[in-house]
PDB file of N, CA and C in Angstrom:
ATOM      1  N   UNK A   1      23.676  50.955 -14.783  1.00  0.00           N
ATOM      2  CA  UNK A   1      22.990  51.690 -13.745  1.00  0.00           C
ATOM      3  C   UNK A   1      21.564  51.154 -13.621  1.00  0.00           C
ATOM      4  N   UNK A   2      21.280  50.693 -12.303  1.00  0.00           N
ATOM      5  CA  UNK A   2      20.329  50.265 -12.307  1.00  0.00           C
ATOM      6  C   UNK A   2      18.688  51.465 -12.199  1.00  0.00           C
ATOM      7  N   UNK A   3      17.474  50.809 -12.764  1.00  0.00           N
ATOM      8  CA  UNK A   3      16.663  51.918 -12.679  1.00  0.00           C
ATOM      9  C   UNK A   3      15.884  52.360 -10.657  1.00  0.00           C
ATOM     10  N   UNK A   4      15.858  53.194 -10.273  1.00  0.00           N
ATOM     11  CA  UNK A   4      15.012  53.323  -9.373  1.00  0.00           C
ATOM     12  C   UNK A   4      13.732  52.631  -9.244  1.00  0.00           C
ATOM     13  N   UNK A   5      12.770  52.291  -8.254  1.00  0.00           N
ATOM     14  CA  UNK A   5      11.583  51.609  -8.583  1.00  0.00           C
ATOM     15  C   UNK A   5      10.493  52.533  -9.507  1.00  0.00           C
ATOM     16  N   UNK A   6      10.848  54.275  -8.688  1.00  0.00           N
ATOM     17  CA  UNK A   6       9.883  55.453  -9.739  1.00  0.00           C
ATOM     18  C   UNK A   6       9.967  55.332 -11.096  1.00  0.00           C
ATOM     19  N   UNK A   7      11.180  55.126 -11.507  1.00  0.00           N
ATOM     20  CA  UNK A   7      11.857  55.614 -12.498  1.00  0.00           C
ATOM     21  C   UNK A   7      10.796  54.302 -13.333  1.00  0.00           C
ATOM     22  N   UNK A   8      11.099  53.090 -12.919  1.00  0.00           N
ATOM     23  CA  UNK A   8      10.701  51.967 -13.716  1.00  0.00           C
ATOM     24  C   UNK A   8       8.976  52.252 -13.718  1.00  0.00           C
ATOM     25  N   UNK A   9       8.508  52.255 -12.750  1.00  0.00           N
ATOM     26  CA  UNK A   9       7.130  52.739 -13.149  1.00  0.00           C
ATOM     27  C   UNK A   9       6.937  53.757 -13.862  1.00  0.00           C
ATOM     28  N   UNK A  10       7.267  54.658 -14.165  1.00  0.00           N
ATOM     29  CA  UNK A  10       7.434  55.860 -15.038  1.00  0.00           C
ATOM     30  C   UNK A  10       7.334  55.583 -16.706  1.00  0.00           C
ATOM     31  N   UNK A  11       8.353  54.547 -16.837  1.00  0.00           N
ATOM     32  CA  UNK A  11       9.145  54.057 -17.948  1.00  0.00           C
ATOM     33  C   UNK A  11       8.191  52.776 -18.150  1.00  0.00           C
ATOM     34  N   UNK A  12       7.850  52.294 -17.621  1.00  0.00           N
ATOM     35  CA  UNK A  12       6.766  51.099 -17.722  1.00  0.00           C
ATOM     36  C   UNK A  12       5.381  51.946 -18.523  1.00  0.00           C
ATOM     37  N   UNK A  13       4.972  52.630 -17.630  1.00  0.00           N
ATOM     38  CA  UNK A  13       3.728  53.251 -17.980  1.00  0.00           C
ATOM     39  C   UNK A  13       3.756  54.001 -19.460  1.00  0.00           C
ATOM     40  N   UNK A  14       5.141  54.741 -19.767  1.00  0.00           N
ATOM     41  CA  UNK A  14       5.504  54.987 -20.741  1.00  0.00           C
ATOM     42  C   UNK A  14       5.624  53.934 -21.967  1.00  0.00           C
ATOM     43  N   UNK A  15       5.683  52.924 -22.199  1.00  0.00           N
ATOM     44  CA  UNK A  15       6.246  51.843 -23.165  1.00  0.00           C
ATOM     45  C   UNK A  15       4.676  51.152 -23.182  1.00  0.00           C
ATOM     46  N   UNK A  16       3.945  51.202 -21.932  1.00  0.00           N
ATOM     47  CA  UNK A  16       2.497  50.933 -22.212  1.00  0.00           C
ATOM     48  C   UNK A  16       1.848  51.681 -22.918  1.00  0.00           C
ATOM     49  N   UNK A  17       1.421  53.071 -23.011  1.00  0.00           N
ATOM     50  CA  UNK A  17       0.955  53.785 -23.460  1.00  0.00           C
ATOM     51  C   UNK A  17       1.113  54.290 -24.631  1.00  0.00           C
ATOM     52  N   UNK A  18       2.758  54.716 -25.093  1.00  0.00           N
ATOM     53  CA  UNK A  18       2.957  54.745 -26.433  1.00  0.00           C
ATOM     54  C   UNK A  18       4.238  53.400 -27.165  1.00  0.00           C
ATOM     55  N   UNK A  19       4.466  52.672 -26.370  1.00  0.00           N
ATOM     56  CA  UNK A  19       6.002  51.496 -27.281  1.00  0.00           C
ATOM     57  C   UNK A  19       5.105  50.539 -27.313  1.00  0.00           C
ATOM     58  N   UNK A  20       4.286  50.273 -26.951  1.00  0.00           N
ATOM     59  CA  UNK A  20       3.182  48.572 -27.581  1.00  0.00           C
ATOM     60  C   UNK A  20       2.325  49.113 -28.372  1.00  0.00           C
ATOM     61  N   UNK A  21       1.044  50.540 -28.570  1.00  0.00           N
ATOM     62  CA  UNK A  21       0.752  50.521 -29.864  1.00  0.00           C
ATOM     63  C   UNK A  21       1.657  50.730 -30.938  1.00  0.00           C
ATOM     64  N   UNK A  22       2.712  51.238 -30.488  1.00  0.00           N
ATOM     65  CA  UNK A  22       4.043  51.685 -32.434  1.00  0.00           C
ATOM     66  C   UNK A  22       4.258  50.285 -32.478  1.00  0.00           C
ATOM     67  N   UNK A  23       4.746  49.319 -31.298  1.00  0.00           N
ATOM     68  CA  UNK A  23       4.810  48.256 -31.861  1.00  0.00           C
ATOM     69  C   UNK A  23       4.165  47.051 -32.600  1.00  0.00           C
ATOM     70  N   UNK A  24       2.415  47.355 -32.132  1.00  0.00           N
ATOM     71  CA  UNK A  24       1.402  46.333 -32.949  1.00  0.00           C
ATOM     72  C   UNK A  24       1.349  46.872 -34.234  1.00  0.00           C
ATOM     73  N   UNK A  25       1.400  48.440 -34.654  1.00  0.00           N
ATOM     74  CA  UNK A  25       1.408  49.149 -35.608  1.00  0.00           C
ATOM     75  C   UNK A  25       2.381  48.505 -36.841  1.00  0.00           C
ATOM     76  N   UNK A  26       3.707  48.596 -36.298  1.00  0.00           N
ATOM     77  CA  UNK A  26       4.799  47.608 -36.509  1.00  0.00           C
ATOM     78  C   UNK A  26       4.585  46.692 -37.267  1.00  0.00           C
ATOM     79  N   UNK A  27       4.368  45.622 -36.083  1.00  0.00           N
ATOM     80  CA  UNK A  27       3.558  44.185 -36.254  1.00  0.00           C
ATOM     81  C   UNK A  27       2.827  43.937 -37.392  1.00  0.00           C
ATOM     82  N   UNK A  28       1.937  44.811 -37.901  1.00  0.00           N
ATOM     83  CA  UNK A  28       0.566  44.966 -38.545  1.00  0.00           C
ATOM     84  C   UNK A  28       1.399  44.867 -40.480  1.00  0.00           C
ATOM     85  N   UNK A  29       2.207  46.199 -39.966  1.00  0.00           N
ATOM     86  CA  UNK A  29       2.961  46.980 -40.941  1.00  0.00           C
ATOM     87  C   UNK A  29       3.166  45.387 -41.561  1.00  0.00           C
ATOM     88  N   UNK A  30       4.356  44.736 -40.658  1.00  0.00           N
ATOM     89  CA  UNK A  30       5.406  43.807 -41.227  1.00  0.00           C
ATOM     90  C   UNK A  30       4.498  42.462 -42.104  1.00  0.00           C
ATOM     91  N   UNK A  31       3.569  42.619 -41.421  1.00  0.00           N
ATOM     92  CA  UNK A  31       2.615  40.956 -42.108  1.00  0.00           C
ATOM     93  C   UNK A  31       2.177  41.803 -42.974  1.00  0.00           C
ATOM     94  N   UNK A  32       1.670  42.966 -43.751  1.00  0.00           N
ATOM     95  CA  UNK A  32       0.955  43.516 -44.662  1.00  0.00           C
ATOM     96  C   UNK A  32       2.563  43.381 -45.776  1.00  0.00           C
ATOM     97  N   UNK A  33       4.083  43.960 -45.357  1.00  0.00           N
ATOM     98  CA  UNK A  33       4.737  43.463 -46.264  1.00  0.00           C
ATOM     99  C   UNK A  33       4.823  42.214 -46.596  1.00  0.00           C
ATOM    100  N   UNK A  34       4.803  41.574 -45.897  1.00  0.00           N
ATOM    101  CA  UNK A  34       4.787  40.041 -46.218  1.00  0.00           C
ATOM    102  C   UNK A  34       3.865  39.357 -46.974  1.00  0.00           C
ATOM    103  N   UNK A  35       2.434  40.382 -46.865  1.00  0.00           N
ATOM    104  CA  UNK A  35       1.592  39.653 -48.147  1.00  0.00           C
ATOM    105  C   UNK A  35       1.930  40.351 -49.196  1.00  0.00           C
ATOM    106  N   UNK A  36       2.707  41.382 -49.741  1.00  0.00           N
ATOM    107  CA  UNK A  36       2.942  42.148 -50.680  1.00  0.00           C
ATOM    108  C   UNK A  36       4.171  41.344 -51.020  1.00  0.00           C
ATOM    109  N   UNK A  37       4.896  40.840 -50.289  1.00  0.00           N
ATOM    110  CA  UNK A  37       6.359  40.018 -50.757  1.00  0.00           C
ATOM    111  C   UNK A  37       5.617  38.748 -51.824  1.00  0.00           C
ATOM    112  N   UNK A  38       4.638  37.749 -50.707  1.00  0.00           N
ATOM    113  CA  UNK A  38       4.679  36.598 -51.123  1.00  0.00           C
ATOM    114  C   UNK A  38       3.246  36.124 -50.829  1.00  0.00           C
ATOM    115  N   UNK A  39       2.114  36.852 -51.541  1.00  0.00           N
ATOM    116  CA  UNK A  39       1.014  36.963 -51.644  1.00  0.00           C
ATOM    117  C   UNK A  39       0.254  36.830 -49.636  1.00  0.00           C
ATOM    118  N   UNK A  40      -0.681  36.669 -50.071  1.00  0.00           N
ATOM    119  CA  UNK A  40      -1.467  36.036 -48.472  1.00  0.00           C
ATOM    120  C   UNK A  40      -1.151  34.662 -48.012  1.00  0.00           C
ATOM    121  N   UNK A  41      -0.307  34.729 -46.826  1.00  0.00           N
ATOM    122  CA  UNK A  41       0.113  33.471 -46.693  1.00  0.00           C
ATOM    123  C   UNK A  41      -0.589  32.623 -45.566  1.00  0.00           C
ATOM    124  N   UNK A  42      -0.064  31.504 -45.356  1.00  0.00           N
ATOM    125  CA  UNK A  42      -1.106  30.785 -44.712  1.00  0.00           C
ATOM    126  C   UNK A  42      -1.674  31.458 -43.058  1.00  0.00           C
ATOM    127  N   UNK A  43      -3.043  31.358 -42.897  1.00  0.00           N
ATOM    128  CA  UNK A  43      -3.251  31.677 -41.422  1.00  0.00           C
ATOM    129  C   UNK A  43      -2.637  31.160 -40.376  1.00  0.00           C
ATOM    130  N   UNK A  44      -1.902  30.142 -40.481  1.00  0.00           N
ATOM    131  CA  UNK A  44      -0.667  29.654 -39.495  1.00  0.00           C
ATOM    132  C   UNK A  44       0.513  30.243 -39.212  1.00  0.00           C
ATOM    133  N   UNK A  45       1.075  30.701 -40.951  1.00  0.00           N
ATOM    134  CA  UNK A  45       2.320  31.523 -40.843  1.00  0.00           C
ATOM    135  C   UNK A  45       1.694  32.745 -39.877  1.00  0.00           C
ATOM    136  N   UNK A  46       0.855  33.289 -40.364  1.00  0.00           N
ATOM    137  CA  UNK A  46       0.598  34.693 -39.945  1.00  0.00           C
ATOM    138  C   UNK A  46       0.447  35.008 -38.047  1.00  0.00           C
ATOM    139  N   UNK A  47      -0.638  33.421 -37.791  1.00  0.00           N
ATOM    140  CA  UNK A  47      -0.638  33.643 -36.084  1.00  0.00           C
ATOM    141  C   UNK A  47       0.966  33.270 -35.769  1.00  0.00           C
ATOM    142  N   UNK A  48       1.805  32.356 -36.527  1.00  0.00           N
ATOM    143  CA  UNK A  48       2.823  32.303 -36.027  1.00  0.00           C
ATOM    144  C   UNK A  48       3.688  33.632 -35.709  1.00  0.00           C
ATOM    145  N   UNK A  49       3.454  34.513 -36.872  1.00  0.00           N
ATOM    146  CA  UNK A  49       4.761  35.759 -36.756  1.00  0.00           C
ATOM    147  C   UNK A  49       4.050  36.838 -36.110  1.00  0.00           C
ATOM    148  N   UNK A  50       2.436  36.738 -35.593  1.00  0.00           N
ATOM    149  CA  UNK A  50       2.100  37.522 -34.304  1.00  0.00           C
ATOM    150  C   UNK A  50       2.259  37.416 -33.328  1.00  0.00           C
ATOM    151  N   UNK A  51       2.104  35.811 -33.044  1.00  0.00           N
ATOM    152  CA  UNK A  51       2.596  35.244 -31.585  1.00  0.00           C
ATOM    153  C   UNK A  51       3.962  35.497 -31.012  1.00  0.00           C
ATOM    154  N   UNK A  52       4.516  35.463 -32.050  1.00  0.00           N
ATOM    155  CA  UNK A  52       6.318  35.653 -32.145  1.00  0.00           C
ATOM    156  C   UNK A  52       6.481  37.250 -31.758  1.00  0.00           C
ATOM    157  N   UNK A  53       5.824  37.818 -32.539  1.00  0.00           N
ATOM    158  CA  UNK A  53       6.055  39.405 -32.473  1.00  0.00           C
ATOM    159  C   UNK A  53       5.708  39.705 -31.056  1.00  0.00           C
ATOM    160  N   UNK A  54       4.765  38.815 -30.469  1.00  0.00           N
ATOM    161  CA  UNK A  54       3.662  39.492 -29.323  1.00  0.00           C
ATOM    162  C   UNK A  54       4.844  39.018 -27.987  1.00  0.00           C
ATOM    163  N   UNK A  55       5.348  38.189 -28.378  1.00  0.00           N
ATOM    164  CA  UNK A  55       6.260  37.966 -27.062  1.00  0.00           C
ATOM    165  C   UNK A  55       7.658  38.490 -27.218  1.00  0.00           C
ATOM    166  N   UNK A  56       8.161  38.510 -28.499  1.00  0.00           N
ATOM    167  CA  UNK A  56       9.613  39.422 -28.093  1.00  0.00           C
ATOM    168  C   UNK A  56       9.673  40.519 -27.928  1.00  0.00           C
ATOM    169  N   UNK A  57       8.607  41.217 -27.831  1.00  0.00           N
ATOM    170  CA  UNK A  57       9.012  43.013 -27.252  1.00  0.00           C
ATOM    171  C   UNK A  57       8.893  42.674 -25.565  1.00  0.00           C
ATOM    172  N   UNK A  58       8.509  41.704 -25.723  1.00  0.00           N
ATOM    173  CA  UNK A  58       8.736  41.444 -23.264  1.00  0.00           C
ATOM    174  C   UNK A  58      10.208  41.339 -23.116  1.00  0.00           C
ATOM    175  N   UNK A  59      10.675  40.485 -23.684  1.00  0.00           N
ATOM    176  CA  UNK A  59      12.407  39.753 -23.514  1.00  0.00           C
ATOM    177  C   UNK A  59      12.886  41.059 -22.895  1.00  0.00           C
ATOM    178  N   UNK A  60      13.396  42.421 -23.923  1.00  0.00           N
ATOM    179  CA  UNK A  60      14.410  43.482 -23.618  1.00  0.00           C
ATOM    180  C   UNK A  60      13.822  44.023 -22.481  1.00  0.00           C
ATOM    181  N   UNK A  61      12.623  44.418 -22.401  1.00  0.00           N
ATOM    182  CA  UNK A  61      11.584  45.559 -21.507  1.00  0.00           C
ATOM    183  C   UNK A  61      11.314  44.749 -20.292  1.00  0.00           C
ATOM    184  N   UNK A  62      11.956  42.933 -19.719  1.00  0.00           N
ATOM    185  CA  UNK A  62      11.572  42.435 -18.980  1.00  0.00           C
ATOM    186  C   UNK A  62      12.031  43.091 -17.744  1.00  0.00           C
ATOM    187  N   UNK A  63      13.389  43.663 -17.673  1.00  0.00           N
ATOM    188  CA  UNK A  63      14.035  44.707 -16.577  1.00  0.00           C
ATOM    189  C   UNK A  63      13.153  45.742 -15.833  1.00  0.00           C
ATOM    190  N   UNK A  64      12.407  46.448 -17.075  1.00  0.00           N
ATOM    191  CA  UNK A  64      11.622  47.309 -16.846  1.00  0.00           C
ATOM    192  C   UNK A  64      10.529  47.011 -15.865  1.00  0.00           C
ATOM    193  N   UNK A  65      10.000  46.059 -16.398  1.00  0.00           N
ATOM    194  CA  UNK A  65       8.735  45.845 -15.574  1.00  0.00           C
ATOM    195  C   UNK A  65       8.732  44.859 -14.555  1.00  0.00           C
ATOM    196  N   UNK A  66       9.945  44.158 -14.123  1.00  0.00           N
ATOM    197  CA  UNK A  66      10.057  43.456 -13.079  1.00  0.00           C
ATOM    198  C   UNK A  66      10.196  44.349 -11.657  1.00  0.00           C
ATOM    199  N   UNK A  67       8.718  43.661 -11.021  1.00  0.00           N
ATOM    200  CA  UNK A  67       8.623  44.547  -9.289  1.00  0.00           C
ATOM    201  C   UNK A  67       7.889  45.750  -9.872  1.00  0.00           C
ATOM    202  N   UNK A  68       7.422  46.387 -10.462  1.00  0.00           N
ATOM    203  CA  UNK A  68       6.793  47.753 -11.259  1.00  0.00           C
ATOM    204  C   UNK A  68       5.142  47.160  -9.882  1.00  0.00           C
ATOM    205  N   UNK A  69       4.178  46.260 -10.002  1.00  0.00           N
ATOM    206  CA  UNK A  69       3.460  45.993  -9.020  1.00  0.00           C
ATOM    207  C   UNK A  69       3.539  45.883  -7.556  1.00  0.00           C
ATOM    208  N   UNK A  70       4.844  46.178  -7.456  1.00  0.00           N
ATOM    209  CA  UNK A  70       4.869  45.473  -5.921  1.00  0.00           C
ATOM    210  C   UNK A  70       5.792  47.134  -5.337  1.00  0.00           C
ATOM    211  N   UNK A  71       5.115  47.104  -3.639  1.00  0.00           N
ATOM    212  CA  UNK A  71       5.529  48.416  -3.545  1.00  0.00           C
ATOM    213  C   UNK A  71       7.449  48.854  -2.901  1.00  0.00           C
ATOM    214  N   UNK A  72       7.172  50.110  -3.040  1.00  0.00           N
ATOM    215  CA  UNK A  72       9.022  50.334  -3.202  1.00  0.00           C
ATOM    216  C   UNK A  72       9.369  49.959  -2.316  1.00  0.00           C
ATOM    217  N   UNK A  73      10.493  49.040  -2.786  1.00  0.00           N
ATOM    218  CA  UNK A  73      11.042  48.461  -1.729  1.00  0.00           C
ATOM    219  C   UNK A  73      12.384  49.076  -0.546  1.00  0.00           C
ATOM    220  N   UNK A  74      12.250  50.602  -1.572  1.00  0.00           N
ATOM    221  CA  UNK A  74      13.242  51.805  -0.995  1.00  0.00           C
ATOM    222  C   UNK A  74      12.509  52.684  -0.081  1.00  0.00           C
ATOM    223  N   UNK A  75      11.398  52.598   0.451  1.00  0.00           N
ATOM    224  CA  UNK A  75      10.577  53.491   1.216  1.00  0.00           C
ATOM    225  C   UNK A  75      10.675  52.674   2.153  1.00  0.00           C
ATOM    226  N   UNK A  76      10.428  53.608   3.486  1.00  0.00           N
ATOM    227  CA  UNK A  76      10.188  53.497   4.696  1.00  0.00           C
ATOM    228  C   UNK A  76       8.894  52.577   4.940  1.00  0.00           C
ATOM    229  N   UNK A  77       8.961  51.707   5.443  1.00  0.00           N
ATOM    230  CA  UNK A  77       7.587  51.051   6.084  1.00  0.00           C
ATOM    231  C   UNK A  77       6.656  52.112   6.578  1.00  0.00           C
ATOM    232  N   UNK A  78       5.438  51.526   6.607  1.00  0.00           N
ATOM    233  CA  UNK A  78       3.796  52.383   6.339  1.00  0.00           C
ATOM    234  C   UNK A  78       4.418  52.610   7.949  1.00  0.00           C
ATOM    235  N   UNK A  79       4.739  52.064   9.036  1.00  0.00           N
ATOM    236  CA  UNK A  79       4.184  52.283  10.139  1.00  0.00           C
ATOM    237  C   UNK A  79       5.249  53.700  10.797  1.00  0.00           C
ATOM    238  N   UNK A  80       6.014  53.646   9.923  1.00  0.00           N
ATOM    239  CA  UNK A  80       7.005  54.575  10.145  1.00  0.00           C
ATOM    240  C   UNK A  80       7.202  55.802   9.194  1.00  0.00           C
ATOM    241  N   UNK A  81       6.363  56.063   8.457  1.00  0.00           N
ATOM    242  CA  UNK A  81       6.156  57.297   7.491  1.00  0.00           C
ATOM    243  C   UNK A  81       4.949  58.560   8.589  1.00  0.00           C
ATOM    244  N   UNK A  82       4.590  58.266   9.365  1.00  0.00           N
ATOM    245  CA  UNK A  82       3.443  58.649   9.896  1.00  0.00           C
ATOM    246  C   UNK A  82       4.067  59.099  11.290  1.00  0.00           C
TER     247      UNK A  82
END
């Protein structure tokens, strides 16, 4: 089922506001185990598994936010609402 354009702005604004800070939180969490696994590891590993982290929460949520800027394309034209 596909989402409405409301619905996706809704759900967009939602995943902005609270699903990207739980997820840097996350993020933060997982490299702090990782120096507890296998001491402080190199500043390369580390930008690597942020950079990594920072782009796969887009992949699933890309549905979501595709067209979320651009206006509904289910409404009546401006010249005809009036």
């Amino acid at each position: 089922m596909a989402l409405s354009h409301k619905a996706k702005r809704r759900w967009s604004l939602f995943i902005l506001i609270f699903g990207v800070p739980i997820y840097i939180v996350m993020a933060v969490t997982l490299i702090d185990l990782l120096r507890d696994v296998m001491g402080r590891p190199s500043i390369l590993i580390e930008l690597g598994v942020f950079v990594l982290l920072g782009v796969l929460w887009a992949f699933p949520l890309k549905a979501v936010f595709k067209g979320v800027g651009q206006a509904d394309p289910n409404a009546p034209p401006e010249d005809e609402q009036h």
